[in-house]
N, C-alpha and C. Protein backbone atom coordinates (compact mmCIF):
# COMPACT_ATOMS: atom_id res chain seq x y z
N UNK A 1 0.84 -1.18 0.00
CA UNK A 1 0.00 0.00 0.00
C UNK A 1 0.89 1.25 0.00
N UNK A 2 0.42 2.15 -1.11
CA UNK A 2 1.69 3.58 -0.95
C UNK A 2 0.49 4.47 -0.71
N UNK A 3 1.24 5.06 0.32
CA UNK A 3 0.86 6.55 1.03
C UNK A 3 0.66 7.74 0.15
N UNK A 4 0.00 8.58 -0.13
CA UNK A 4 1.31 9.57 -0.63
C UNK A 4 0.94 10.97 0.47
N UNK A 5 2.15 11.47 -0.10
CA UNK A 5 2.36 12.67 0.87
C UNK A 5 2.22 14.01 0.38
N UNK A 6 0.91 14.42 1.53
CA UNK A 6 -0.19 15.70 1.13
C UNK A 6 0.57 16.55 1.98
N UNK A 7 0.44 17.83 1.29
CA UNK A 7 1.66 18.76 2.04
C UNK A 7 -0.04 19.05 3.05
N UNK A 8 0.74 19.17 4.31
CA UNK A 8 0.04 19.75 5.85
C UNK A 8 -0.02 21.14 5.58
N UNK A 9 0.23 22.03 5.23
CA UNK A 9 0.36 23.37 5.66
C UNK A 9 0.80 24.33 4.01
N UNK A 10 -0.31 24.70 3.68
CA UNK A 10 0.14 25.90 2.14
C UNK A 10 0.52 27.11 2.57
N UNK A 11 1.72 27.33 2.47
CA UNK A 11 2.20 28.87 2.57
C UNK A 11 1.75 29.65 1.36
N UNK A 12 0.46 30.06 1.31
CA UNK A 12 -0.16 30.99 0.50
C UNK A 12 0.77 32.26 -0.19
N UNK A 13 0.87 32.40 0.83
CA UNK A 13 2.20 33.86 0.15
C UNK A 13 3.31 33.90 -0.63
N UNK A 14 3.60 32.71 -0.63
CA UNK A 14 5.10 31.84 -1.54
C UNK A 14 4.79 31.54 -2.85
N UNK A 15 3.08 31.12 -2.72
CA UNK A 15 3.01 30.48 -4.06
C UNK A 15 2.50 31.38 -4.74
N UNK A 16 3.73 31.45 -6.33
CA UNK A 16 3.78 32.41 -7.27
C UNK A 16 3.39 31.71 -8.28
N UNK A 17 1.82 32.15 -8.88
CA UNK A 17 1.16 32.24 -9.58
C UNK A 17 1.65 32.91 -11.14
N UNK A 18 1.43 32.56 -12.43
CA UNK A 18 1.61 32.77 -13.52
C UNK A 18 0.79 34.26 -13.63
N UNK A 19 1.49 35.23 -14.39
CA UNK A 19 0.89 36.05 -15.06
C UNK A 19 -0.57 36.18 -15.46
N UNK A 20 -1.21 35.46 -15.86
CA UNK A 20 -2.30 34.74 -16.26
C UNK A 20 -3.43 34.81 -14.95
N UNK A 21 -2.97 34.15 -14.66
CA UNK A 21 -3.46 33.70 -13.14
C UNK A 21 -4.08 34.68 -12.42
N UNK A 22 -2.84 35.70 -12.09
CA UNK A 22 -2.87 36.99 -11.53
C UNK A 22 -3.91 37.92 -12.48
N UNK A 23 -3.74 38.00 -13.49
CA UNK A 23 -5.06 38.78 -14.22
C UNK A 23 -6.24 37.87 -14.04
N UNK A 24 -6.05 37.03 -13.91
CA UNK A 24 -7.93 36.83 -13.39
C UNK A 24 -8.27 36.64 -12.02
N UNK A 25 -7.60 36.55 -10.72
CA UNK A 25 -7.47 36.63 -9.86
C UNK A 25 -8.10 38.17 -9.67
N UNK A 26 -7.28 38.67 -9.94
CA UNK A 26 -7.44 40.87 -9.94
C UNK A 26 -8.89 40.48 -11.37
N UNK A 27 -9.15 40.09 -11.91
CA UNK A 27 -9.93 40.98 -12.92
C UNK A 27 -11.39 40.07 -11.96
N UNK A 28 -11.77 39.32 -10.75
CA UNK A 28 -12.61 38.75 -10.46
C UNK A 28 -12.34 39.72 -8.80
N UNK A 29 -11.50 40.00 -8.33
CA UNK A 29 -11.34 41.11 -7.33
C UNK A 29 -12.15 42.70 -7.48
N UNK A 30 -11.42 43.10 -8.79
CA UNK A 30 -12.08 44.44 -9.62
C UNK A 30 -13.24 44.17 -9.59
N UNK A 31 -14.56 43.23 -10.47
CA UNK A 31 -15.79 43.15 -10.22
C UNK A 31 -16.25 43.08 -8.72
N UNK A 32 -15.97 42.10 -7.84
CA UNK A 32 -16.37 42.55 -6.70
C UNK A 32 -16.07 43.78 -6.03
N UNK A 33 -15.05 44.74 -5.87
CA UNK A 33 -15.31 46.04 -5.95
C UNK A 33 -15.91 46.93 -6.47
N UNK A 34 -16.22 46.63 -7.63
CA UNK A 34 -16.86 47.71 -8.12
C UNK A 34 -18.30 47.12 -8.38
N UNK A 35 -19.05 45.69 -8.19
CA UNK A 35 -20.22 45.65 -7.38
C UNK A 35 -20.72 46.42 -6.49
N UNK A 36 -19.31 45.90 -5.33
CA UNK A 36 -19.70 46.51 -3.96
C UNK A 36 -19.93 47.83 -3.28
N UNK A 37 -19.25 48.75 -4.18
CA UNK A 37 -19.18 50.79 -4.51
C UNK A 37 -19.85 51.27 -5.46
N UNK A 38 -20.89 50.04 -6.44
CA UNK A 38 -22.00 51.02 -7.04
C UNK A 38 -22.73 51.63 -5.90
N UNK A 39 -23.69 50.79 -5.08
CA UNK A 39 -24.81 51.81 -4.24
C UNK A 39 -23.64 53.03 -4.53
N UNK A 40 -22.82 53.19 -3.43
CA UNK A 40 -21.86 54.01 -3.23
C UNK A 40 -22.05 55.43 -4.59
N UNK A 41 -21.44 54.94 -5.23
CA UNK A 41 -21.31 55.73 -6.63
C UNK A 41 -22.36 56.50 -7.04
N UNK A 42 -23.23 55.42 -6.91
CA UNK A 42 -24.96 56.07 -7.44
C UNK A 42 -25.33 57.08 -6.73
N UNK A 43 -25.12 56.97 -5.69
CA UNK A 43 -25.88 57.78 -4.38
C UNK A 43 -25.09 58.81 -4.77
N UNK A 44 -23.80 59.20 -4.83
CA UNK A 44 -23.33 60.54 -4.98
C UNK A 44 -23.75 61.16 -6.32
N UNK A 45 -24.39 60.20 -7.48
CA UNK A 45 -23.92 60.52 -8.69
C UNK A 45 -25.94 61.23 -8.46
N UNK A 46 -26.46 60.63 -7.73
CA UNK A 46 -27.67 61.12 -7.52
C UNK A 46 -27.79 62.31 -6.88
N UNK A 47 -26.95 62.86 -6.27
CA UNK A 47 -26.84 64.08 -4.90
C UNK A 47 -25.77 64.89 -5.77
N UNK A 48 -25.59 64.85 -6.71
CA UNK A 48 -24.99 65.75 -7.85
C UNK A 48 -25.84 65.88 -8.53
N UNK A 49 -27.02 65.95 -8.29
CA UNK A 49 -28.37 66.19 -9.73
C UNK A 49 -29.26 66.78 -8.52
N UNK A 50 -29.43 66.58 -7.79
CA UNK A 50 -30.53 66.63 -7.06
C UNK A 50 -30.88 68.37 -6.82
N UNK A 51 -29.57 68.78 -6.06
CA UNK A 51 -29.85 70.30 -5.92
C UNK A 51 -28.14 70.69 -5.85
N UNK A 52 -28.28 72.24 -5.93
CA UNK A 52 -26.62 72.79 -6.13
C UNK A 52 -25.75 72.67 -4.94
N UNK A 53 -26.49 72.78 -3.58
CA UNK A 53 -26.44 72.64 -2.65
C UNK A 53 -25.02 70.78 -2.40
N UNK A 54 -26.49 70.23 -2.92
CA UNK A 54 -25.89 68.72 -2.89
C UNK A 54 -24.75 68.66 -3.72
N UNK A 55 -24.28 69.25 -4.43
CA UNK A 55 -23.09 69.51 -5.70
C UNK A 55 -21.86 69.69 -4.78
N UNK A 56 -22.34 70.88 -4.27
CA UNK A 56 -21.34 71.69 -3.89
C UNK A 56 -20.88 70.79 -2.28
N UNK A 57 -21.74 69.81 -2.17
CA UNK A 57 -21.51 68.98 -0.76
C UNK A 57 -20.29 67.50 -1.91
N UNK A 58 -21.18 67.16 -3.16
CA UNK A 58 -20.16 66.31 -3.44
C UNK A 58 -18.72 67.04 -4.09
N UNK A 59 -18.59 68.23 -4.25
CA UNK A 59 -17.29 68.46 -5.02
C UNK A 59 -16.58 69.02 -3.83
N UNK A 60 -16.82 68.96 -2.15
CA UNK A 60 -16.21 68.68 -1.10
C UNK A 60 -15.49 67.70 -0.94
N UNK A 61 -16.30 66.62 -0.65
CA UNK A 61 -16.15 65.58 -0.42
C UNK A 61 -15.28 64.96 -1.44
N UNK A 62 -15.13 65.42 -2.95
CA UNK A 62 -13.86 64.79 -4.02
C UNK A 62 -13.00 65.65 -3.95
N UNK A 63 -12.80 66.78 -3.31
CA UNK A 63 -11.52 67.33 -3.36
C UNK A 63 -10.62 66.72 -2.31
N UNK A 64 -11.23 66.10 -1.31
CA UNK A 64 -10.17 65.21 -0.18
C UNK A 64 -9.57 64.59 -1.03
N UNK A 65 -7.93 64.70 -1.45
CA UNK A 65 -6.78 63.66 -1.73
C UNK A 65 -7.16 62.26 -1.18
N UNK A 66 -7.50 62.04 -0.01
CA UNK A 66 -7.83 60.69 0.07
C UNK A 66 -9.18 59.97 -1.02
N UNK A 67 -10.08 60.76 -0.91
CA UNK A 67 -10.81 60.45 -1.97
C UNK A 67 -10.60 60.24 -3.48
N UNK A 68 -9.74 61.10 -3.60
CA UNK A 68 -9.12 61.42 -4.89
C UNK A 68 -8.69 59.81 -5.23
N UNK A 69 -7.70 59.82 -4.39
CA UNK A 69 -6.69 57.96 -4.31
C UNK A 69 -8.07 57.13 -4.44
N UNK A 70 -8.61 57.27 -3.76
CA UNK A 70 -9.67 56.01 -3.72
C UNK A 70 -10.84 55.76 -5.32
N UNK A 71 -11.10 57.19 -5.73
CA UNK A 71 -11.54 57.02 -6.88
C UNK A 71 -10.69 56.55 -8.13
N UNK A 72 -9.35 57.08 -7.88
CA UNK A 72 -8.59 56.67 -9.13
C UNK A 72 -8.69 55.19 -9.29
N UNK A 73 -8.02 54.82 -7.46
CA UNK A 73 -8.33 52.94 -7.31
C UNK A 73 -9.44 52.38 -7.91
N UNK A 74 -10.55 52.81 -8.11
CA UNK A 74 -11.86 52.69 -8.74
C UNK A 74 -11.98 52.39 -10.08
N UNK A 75 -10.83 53.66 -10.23
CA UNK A 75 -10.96 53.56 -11.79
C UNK A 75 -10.53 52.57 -12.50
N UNK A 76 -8.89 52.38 -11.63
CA UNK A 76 -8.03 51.37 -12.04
C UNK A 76 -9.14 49.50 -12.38
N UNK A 77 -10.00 49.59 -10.97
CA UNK A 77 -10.69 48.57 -11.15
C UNK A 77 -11.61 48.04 -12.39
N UNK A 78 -12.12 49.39 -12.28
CA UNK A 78 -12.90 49.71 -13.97
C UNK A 78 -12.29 49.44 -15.15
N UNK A 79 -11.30 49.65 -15.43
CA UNK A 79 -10.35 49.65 -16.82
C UNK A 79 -9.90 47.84 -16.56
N UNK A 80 -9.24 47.71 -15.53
CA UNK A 80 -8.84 46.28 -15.03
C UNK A 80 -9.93 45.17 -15.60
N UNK A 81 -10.70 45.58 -15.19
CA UNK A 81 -12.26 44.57 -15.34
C UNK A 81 -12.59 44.71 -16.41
N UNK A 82 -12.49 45.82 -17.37
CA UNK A 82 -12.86 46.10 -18.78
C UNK A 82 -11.64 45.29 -19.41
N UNK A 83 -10.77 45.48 -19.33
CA UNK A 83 -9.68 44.93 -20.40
C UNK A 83 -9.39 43.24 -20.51
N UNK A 84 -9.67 43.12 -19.45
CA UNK A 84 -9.44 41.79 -18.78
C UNK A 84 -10.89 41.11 -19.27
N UNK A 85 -12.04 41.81 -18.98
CA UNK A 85 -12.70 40.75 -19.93
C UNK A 85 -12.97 41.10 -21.16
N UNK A 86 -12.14 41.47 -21.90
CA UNK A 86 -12.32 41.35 -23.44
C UNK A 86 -11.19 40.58 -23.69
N UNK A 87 -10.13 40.18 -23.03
CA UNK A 87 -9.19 38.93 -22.94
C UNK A 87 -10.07 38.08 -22.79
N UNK A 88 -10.71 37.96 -21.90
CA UNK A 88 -11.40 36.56 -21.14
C UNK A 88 -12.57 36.05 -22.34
N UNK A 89 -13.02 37.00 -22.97
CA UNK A 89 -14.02 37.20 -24.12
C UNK A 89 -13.33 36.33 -25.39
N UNK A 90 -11.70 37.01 -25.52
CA UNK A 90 -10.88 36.18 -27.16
C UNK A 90 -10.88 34.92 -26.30
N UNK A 91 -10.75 34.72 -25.24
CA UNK A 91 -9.90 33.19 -24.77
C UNK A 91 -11.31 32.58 -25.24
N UNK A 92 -12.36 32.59 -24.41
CA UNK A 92 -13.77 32.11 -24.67
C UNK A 92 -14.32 31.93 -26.22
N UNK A 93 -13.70 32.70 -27.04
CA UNK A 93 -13.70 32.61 -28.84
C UNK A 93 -12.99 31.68 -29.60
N UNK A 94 -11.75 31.04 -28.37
CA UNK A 94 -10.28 30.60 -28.47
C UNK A 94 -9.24 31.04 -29.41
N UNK A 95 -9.05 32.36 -29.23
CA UNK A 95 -8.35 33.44 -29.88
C UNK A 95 -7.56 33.36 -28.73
N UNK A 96 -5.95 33.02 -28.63
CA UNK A 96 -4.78 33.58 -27.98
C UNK A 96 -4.73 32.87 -26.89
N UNK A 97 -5.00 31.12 -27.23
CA UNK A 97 -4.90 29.98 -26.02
C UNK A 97 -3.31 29.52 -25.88
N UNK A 98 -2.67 29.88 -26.78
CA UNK A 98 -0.81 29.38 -27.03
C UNK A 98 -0.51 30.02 -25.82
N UNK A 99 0.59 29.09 -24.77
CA UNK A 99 1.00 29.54 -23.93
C UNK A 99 1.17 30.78 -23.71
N UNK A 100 2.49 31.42 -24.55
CA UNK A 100 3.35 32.20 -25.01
C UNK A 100 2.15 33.70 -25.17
N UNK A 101 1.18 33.74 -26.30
CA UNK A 101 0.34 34.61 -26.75
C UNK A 101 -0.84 34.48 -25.20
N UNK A 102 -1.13 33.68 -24.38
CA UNK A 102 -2.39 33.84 -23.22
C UNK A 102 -0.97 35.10 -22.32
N UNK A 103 -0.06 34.37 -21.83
CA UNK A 103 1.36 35.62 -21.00
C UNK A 103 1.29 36.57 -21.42
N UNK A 104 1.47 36.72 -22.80
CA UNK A 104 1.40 38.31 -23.61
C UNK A 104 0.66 39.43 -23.25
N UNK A 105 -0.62 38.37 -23.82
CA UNK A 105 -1.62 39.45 -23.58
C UNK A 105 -2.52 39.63 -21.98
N UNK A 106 -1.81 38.84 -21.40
CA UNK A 106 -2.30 39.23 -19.78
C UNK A 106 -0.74 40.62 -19.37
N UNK A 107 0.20 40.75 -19.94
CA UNK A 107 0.78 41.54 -19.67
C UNK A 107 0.60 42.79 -20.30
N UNK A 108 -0.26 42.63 -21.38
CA UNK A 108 -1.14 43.77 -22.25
C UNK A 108 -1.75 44.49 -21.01
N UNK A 109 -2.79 43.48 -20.86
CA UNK A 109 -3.83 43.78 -19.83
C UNK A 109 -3.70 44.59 -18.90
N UNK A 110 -2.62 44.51 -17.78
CA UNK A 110 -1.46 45.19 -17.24
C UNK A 110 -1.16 46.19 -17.34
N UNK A 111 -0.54 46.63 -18.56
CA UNK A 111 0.12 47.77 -19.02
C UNK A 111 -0.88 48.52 -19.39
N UNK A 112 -2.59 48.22 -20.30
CA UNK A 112 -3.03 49.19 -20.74
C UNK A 112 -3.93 49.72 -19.60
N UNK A 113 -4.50 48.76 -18.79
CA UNK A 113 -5.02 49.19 -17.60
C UNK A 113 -4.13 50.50 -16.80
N UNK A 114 -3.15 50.32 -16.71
CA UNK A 114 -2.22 50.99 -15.68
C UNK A 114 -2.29 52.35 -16.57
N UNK A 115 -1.70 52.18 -17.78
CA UNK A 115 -1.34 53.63 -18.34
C UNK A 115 -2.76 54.32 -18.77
N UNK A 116 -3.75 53.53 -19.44
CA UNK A 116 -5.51 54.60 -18.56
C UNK A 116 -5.76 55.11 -17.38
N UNK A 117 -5.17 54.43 -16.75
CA UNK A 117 -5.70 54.87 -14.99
C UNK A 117 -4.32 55.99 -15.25
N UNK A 118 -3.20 55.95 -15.14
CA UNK A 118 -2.44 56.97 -14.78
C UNK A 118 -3.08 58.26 -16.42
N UNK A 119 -3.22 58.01 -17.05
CA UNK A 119 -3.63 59.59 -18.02
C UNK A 119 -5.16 59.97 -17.88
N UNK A 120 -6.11 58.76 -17.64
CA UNK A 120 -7.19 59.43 -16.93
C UNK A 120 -7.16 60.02 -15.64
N UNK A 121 -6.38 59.32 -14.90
CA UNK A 121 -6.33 59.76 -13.56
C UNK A 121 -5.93 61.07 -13.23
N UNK A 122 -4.55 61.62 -14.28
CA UNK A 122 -4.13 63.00 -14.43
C UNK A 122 -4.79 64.19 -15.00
N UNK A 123 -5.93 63.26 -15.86
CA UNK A 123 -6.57 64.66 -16.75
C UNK A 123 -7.59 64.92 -15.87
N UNK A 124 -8.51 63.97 -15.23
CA UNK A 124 -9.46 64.67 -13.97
C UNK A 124 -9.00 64.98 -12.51
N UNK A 125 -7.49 64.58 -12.15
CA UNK A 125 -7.05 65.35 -11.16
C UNK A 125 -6.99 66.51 -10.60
């Protein structure tokens, strides 16, 4: 009779995940954030219509730098989740299943996410 031997204990933090991986990991993170900060979103985006009053309470409340960070993070999620599933969309078509070309274009994903969030992020700063 052979045993075999089940590791006792996963050091979660060690194990380094493929490129790949990591974009859908983050692009299934991004949707649950930005599920979870619509009410959120709406409600301000509603109290910016409502009266000038309420305007002038939300363009308070976005001039806090902390806010600022937190919406960009938002954004980043937004673009993240957008780009990532129109990857997830070719894979599902089976457009760009080759090892080599799925790495690529999760490092696409990456890069175009990041550099939207940093030139959107600068032009409404």
């Amino acid at each position: 009779m052979q045993t075999k031997q089940r590791p006792v204990f996963l050091e979660i933090p060690n194990i380094r995940l493929p490129i790949p991986g990591i974009v859908s990991i983050l692009h299934r993170i991004s949707g649950v954030l930005l599920f979870a900060t619509l009410p959120l979103l709406l409600y301000f985006l509603g109290g910016t219509l409502s009266s000038e009053t309420d305007f002038e309470t939300y363009r308070s409340i976005i001039s806090n730098p902390l806010v600022k960070l937190l919406l960009i993070g938002l954004l980043w999620a937004y673009l993240h989740h957008a780009c990532a599933g129109i990857r997830f969309l070719l894979l599902d078509a089976h457009k760009g299943l080759e090892l080599q070309t799925a790495r690529k274009t999760a490092q696409i994903v990456f890069v175009i996410a990041l550099v939207l969030t940093v030139v959107i992020g600068v032009w409404l700063w």
